[in-house]
C-alpha atoms as a PDB file:
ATOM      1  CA  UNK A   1      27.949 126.134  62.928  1.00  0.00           C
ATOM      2  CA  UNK A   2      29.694 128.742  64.508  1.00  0.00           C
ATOM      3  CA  UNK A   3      27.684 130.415  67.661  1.00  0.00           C
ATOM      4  CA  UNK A   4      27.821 134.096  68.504  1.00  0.00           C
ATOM      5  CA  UNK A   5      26.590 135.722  71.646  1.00  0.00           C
ATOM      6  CA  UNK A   6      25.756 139.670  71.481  1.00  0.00           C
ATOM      7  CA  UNK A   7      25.135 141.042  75.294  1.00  0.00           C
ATOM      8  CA  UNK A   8      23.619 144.647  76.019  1.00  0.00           C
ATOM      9  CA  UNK A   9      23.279 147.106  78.329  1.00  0.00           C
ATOM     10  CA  UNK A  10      21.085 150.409  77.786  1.00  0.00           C
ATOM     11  CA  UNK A  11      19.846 153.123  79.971  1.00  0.00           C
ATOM     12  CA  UNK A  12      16.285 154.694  79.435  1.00  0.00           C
ATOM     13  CA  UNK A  13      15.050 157.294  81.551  1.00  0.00           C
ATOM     14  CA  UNK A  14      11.422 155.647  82.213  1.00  0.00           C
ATOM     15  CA  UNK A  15       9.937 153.919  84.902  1.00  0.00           C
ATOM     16  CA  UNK A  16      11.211 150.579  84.979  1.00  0.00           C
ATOM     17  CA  UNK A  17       7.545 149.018  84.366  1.00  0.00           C
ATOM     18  CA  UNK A  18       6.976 151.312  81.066  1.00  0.00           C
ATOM     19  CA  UNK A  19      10.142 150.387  79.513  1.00  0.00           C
ATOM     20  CA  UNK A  20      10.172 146.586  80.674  1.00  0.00           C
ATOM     21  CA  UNK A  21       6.192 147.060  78.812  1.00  0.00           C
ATOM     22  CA  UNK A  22       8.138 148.701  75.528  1.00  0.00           C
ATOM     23  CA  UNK A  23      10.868 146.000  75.418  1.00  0.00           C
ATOM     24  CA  UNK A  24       8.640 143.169  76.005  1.00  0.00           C
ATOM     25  CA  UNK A  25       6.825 143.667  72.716  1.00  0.00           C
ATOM     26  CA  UNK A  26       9.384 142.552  69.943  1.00  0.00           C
ATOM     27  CA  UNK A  27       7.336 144.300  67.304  1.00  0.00           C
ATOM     28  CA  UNK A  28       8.744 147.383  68.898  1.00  0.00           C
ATOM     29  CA  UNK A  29      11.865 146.428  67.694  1.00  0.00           C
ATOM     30  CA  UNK A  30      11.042 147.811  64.135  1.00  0.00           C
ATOM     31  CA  UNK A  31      10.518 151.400  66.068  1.00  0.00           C
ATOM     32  CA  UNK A  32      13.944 151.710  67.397  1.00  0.00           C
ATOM     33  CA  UNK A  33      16.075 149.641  64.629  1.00  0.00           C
ATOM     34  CA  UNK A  34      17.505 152.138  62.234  1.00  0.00           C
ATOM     35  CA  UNK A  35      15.293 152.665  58.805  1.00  0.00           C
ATOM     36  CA  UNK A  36      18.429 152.086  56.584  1.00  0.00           C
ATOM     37  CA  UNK A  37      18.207 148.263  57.847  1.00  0.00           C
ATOM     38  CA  UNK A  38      14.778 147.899  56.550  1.00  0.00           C
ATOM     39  CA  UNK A  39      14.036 145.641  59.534  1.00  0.00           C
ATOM     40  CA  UNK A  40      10.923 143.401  59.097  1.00  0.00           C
ATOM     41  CA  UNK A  41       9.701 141.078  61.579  1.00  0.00           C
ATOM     42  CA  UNK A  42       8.270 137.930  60.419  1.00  0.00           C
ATOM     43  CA  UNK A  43       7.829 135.994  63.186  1.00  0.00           C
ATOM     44  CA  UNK A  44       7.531 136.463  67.251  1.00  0.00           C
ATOM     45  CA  UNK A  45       5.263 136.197  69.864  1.00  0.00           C
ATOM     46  CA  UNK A  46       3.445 138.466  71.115  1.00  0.00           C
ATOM     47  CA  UNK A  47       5.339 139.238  74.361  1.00  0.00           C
ATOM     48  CA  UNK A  48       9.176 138.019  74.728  1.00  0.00           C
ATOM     49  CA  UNK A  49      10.266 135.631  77.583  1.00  0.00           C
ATOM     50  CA  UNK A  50      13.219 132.924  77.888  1.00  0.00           C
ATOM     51  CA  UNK A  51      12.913 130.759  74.654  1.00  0.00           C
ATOM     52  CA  UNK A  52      11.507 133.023  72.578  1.00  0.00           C
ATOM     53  CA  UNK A  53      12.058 132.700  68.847  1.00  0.00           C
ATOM     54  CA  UNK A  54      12.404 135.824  66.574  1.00  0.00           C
ATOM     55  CA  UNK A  55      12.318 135.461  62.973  1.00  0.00           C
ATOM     56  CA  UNK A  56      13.113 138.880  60.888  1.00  0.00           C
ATOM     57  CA  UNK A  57      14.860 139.998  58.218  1.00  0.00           C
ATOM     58  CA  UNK A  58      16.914 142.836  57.207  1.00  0.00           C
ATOM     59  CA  UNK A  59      19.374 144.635  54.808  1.00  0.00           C
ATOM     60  CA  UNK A  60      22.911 145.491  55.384  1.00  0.00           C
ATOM     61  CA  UNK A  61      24.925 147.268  53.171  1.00  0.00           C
ATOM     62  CA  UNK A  62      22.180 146.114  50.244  1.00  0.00           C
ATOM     63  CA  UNK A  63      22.790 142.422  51.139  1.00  0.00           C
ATOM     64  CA  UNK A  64      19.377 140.504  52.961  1.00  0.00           C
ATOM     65  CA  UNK A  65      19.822 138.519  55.526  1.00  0.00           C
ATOM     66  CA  UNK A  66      16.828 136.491  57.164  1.00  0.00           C
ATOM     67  CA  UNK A  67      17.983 135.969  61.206  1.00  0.00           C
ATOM     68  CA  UNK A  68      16.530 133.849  63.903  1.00  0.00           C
ATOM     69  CA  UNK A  69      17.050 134.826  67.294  1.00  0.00           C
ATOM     70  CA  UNK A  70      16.350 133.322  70.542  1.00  0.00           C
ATOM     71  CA  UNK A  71      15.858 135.158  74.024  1.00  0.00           C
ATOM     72  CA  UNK A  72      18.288 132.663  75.961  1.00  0.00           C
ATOM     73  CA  UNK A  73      17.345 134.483  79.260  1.00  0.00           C
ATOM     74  CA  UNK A  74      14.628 137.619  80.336  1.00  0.00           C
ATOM     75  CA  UNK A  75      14.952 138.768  83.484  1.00  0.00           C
ATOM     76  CA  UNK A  76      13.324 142.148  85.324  1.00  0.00           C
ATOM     77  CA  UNK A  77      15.956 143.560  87.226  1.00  0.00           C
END
């Protein structure tokens, strides 16, 4: 199985405690994904840390795809 590793940055002009509050909460994620990816969570926790597991699904280019992804690290800076 092959392994890939996606890394980002992003700047939000917030107080870091509001947006660290937004970003914690993966059902946020549906608010900023795109609508065209018809996003749908169908499993998470209710607040992220290191070894979370996300379970959604999604559609690109018409295709679904179901995708699990783990939070490897989450660190405040």
């Amino acid at each position: 199985m092959t392994t890939f590793t996606l890394e980002r940055t992003q700047v939000v002009e917030a107080p870091l405690e509001r947006a660290w509050t937004f970003y914690a909460d993966p059902h946020n994620l549906e608010l900023i994904t795109p609508p065209w990816l018809r996003f749908t969570i169908e499993q998470a926790p209710d607040e992220l840390a290191a070894g979370s597991l996300l379970l959604y699904r999604l559609r690109l280019f018409g295709v679904p795809i179901r995708w699990l992804t783990e939070i490897r690290s989450w660190r405040q800076r």
